[in-house]
PDB file of N, CA and C in Angstrom:
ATOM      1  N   UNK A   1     -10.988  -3.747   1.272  1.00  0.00           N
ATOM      2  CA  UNK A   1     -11.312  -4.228  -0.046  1.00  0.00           C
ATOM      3  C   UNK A   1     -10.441  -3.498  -1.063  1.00  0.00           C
ATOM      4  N   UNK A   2      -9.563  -4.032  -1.916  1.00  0.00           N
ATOM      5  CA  UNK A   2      -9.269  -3.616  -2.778  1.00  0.00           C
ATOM      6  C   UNK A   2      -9.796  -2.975  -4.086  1.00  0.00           C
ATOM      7  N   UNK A   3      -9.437  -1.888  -4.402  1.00  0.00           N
ATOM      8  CA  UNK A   3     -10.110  -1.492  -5.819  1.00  0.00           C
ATOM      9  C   UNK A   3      -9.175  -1.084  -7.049  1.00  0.00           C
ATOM     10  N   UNK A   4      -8.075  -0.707  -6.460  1.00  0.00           N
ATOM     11  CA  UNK A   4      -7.247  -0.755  -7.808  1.00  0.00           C
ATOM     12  C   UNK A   4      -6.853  -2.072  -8.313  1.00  0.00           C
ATOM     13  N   UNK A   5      -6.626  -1.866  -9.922  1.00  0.00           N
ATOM     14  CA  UNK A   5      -6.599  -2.981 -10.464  1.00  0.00           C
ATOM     15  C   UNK A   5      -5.730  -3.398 -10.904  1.00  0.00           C
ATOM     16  N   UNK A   6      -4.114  -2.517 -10.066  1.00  0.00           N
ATOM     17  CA  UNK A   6      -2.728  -3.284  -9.741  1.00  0.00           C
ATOM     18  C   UNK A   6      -3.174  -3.901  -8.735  1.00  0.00           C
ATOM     19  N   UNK A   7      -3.332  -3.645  -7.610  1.00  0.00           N
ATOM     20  CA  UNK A   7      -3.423  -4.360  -6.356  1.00  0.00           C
ATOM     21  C   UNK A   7      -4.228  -5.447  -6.376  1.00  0.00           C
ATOM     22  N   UNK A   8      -5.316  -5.545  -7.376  1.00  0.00           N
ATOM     23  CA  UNK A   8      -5.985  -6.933  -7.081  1.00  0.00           C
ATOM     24  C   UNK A   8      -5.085  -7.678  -8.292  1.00  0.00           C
ATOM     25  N   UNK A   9      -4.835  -7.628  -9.061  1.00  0.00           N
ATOM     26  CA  UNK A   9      -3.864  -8.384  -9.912  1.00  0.00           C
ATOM     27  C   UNK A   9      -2.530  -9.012  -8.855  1.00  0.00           C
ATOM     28  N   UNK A  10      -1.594  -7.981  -8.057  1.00  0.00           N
ATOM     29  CA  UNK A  10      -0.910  -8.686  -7.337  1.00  0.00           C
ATOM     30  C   UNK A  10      -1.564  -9.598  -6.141  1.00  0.00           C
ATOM     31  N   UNK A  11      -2.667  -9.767  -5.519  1.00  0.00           N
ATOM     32  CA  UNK A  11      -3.467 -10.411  -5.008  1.00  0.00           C
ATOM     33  C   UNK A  11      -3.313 -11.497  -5.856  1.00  0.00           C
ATOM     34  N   UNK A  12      -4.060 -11.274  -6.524  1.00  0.00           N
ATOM     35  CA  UNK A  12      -4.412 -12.805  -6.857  1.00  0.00           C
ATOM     36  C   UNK A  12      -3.284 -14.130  -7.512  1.00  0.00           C
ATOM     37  N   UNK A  13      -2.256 -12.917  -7.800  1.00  0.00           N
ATOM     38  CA  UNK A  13      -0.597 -13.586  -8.088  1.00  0.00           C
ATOM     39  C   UNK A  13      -0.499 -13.981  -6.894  1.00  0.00           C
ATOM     40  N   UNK A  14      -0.657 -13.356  -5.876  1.00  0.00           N
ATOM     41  CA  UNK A  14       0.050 -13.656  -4.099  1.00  0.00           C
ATOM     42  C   UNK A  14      -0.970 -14.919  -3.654  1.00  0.00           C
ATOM     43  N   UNK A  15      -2.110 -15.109  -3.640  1.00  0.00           N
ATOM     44  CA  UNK A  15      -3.105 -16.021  -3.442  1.00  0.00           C
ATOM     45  C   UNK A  15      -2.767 -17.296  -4.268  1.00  0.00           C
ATOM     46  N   UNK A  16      -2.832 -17.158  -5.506  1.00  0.00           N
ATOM     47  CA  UNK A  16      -2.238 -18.208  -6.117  1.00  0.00           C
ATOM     48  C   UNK A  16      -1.146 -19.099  -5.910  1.00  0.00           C
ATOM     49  N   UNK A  17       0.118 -18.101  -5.750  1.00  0.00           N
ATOM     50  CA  UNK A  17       1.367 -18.617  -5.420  1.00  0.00           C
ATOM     51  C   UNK A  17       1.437 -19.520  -4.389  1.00  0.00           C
ATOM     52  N   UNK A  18       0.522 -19.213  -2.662  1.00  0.00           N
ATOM     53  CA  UNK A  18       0.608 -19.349  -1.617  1.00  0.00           C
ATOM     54  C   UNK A  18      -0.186 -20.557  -1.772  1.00  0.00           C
ATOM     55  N   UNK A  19      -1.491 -20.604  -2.071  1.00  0.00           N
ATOM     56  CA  UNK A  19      -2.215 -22.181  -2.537  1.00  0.00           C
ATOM     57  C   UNK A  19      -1.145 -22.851  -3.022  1.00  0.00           C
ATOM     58  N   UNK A  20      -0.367 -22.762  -4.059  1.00  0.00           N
ATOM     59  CA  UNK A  20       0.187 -23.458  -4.624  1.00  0.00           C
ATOM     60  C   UNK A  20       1.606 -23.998  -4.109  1.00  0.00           C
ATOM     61  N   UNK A  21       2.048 -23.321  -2.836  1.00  0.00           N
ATOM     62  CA  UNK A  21       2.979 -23.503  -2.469  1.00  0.00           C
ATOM     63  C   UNK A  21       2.984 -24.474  -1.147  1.00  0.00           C
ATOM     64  N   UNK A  22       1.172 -24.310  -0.761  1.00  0.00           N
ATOM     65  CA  UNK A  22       0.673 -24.991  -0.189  1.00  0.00           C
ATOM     66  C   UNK A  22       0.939 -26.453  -0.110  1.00  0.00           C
ATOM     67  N   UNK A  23       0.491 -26.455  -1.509  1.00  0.00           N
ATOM     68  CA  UNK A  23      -0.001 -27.923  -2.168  1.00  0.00           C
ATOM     69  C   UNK A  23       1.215 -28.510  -2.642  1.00  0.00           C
ATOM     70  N   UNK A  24       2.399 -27.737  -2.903  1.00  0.00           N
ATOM     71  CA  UNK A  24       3.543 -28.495  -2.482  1.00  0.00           C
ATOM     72  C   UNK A  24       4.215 -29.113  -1.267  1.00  0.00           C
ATOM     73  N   UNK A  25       3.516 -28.599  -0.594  1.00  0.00           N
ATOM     74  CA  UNK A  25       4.208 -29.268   0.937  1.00  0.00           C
ATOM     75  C   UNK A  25       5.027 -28.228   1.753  1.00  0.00           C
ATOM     76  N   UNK A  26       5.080 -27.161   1.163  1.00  0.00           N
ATOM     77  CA  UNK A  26       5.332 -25.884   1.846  1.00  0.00           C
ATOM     78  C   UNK A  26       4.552 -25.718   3.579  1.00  0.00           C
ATOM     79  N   UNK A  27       5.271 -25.489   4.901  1.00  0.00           N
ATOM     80  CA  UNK A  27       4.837 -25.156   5.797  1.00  0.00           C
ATOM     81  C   UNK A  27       4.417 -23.049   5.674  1.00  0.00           C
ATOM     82  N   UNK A  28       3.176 -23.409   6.872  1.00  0.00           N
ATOM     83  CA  UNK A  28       2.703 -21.903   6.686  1.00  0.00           C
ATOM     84  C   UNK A  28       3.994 -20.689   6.757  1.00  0.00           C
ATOM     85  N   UNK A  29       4.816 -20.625   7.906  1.00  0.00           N
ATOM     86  CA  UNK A  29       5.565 -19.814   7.983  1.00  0.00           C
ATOM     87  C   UNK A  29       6.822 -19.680   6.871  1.00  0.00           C
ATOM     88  N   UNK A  30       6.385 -21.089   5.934  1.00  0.00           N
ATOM     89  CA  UNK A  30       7.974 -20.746   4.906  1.00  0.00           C
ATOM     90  C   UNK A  30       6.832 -19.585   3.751  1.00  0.00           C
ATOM     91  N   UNK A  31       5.673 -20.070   3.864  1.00  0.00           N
ATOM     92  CA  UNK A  31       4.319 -19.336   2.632  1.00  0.00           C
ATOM     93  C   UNK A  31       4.201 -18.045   3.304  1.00  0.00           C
ATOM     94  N   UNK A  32       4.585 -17.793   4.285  1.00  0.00           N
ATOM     95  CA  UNK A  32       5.051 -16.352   5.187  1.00  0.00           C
ATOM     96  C   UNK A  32       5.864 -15.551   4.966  1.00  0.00           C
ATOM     97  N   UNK A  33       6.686 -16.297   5.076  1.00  0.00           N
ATOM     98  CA  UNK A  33       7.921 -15.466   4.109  1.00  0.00           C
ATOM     99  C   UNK A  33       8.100 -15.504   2.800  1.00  0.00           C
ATOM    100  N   UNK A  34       7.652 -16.142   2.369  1.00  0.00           N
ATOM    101  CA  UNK A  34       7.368 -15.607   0.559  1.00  0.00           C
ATOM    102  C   UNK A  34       6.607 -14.472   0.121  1.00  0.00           C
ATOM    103  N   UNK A  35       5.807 -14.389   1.255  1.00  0.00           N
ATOM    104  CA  UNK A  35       4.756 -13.325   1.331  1.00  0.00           C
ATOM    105  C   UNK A  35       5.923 -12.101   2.145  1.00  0.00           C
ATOM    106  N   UNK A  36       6.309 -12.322   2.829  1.00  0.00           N
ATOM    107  CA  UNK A  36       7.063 -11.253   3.554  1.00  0.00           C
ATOM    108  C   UNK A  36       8.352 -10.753   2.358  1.00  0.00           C
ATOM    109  N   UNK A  37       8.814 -11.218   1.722  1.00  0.00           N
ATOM    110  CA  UNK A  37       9.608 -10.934   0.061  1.00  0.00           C
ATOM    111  C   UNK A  37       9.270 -10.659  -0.833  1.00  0.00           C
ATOM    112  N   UNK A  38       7.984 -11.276  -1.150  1.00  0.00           N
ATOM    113  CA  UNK A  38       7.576 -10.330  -2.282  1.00  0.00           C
ATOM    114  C   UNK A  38       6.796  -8.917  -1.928  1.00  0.00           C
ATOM    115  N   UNK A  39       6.485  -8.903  -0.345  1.00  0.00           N
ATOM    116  CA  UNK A  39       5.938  -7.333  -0.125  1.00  0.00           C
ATOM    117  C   UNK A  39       6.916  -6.433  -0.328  1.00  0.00           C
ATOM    118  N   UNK A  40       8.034  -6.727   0.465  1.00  0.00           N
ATOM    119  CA  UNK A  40       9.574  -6.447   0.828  1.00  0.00           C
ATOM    120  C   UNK A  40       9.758  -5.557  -0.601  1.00  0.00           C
ATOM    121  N   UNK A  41       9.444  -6.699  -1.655  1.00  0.00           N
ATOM    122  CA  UNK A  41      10.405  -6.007  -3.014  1.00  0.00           C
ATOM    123  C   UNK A  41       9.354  -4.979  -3.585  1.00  0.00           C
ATOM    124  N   UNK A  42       8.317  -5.398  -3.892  1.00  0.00           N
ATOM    125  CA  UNK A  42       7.131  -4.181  -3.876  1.00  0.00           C
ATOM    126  C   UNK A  42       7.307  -2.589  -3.313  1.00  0.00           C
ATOM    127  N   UNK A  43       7.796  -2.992  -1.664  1.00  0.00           N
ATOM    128  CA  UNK A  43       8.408  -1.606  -0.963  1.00  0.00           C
ATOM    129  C   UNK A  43       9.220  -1.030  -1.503  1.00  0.00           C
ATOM    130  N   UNK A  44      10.162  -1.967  -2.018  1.00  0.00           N
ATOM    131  CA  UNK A  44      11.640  -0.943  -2.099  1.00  0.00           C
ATOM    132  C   UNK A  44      11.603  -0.913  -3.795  1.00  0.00           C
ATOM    133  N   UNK A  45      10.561  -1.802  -4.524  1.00  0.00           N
ATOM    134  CA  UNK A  45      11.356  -0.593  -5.870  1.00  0.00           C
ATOM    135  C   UNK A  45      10.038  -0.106  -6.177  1.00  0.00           C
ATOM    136  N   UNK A  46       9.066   0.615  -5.385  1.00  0.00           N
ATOM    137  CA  UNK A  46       8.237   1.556  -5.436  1.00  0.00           C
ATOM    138  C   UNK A  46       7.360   1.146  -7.100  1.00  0.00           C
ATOM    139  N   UNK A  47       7.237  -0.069  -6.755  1.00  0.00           N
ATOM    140  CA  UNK A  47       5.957  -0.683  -8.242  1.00  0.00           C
ATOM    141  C   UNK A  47       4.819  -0.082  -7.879  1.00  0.00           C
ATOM    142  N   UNK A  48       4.213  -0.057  -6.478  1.00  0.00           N
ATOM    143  CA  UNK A  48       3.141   0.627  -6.375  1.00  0.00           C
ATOM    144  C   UNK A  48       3.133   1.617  -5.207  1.00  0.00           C
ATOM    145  N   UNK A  49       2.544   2.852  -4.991  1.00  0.00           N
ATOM    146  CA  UNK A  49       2.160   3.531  -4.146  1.00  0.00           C
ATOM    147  C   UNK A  49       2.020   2.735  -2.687  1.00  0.00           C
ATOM    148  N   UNK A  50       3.368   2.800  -1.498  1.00  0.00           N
ATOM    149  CA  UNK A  50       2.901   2.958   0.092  1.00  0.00           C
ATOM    150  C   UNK A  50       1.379   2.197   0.349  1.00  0.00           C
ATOM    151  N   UNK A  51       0.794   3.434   0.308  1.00  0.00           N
ATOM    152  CA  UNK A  51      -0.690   3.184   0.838  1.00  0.00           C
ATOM    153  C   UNK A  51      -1.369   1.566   0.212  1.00  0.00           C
ATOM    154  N   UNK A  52      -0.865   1.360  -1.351  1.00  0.00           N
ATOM    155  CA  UNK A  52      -1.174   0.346  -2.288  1.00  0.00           C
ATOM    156  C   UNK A  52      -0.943  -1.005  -1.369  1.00  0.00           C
ATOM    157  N   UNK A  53       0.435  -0.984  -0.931  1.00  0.00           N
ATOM    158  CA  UNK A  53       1.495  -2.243  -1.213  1.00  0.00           C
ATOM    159  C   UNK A  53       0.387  -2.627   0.526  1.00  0.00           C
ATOM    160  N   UNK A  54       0.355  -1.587   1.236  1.00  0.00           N
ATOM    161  CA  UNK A  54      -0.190  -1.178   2.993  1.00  0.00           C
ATOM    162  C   UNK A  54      -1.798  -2.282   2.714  1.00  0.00           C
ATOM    163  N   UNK A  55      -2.334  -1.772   1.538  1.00  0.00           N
ATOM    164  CA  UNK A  55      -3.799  -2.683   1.937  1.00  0.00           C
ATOM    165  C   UNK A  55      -3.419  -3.912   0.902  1.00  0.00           C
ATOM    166  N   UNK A  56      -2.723  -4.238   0.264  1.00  0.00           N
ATOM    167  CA  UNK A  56      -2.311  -5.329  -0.432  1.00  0.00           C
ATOM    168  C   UNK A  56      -1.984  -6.339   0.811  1.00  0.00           C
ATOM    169  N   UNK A  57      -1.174  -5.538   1.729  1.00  0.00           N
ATOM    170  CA  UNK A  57      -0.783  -6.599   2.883  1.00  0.00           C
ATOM    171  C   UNK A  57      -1.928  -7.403   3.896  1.00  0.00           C
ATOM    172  N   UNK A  58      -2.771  -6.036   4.033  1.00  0.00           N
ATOM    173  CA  UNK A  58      -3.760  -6.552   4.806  1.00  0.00           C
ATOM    174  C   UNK A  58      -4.674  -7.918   4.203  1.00  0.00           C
ATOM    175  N   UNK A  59      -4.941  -7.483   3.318  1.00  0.00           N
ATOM    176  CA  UNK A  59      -6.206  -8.328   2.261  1.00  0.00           C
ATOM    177  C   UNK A  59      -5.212 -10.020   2.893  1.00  0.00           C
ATOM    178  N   UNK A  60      -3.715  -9.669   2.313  1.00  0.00           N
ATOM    179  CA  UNK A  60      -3.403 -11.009   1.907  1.00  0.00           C
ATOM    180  C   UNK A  60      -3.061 -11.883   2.994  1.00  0.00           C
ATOM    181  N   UNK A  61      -2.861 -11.293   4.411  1.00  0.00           N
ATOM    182  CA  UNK A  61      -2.747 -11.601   5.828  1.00  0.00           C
ATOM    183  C   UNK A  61      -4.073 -12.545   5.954  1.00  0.00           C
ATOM    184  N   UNK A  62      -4.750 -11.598   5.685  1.00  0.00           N
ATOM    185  CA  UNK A  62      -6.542 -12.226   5.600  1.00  0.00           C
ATOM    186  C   UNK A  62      -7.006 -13.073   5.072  1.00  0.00           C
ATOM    187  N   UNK A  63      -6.458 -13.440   3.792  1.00  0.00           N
ATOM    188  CA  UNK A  63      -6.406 -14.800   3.392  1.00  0.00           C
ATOM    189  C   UNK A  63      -5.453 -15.942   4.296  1.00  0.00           C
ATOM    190  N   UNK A  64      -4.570 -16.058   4.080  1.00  0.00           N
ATOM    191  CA  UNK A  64      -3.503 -16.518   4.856  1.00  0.00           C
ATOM    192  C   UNK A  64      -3.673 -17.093   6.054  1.00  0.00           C
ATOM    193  N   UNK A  65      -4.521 -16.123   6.762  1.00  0.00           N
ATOM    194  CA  UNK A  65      -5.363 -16.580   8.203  1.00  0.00           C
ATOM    195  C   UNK A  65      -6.777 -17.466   8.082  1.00  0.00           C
ATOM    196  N   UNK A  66      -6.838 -17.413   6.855  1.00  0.00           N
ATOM    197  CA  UNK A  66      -8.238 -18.123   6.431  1.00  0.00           C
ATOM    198  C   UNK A  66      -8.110 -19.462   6.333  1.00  0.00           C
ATOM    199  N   UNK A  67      -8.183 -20.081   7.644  1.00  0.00           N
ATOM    200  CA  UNK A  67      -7.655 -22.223   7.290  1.00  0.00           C
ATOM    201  C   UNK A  67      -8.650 -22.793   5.903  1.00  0.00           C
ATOM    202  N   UNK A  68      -9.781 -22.175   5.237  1.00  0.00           N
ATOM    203  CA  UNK A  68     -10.569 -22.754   4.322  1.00  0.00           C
ATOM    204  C   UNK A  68      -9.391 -22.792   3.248  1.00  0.00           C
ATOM    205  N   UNK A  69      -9.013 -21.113   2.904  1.00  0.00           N
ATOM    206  CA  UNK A  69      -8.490 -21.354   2.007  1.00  0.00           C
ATOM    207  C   UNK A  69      -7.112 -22.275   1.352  1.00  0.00           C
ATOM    208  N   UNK A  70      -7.056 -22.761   2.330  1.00  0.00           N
ATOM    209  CA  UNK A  70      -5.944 -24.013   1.749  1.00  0.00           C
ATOM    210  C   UNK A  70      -5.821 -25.499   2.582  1.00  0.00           C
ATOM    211  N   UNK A  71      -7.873 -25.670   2.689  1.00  0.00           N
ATOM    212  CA  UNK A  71      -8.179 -27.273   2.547  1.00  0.00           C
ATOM    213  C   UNK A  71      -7.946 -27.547   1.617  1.00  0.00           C
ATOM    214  N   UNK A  72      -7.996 -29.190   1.288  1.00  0.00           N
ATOM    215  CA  UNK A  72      -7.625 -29.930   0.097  1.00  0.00           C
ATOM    216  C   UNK A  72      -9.357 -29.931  -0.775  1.00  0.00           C
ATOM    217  N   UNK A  73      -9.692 -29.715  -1.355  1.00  0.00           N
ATOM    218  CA  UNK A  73     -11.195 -30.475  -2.063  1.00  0.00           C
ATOM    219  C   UNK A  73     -11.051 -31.796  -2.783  1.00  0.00           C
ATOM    220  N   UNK A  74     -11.796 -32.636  -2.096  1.00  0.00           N
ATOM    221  CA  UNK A  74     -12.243 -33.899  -1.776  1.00  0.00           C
ATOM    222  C   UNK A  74     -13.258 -34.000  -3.288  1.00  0.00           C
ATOM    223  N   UNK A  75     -12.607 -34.474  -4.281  1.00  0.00           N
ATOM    224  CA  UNK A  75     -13.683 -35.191  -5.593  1.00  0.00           C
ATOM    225  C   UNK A  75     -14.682 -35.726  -4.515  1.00  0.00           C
ATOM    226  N   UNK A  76     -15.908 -35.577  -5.130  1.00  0.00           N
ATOM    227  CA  UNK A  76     -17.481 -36.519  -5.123  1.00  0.00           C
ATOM    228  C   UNK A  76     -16.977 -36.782  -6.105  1.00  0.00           C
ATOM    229  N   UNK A  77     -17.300 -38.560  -6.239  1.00  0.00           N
ATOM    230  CA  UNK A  77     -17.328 -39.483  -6.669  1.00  0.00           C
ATOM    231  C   UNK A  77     -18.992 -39.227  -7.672  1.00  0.00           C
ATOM    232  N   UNK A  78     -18.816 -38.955  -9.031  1.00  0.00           N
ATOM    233  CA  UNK A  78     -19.999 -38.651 -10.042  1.00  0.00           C
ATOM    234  C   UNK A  78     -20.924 -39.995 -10.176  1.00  0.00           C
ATOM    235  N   UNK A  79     -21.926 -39.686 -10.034  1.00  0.00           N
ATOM    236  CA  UNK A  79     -23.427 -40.262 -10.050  1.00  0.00           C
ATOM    237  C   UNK A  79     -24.267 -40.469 -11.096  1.00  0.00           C
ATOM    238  N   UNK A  80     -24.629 -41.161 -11.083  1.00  0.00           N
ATOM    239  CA  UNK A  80     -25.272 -40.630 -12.844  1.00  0.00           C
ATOM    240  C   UNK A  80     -26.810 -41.312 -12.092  1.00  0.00           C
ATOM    241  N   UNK A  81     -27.606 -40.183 -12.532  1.00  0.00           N
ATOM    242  CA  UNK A  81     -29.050 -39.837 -11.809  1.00  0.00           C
ATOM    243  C   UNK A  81     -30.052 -40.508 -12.872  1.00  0.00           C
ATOM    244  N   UNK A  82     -30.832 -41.415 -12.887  1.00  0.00           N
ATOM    245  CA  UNK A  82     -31.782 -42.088 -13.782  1.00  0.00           C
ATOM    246  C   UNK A  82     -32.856 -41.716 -13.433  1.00  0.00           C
TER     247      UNK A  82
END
């Protein structure tokens, strides 16, 4: 679980991006390596602390592996209740 509040900020940039890259028609392993580049650059110009960038990776693997998070949601068709 993340608790600093760089690391969940780049989370949720990295989560975002990856949905969204999704929903372009992006295959998983190209949303892999976007993820594998932007950790990459994180490493090498030392934005955050090793240990930081180390559970940033995990969290976001964990999403990534999560097939929910990038079903499509299906509108219900609105009802109007009398």
């Amino acid at each position: 679980m993340l608790q600093n509040t760089e690391s969940i900020r780049y989370y949720q940039k990295l989560t975002d991006s990856m949905v969204d890259l999704w929903r372009r028609g992006y295959k998983f392993e190209e949303i892999r390596m976007y993820l594998d580049g932007y950790l990459s650059c994180l490493k090498q110009t030392n934005t955050m602390e090793a240990y930081l960038v180390h559970g940033l990776e995990e969290e976001v693997m964990g999403f990534l592996r999560d097939p929910s998070n990038f079903e499509l949601s299906i509108s219900q068709p609105e009802t109007d209740y009398y």
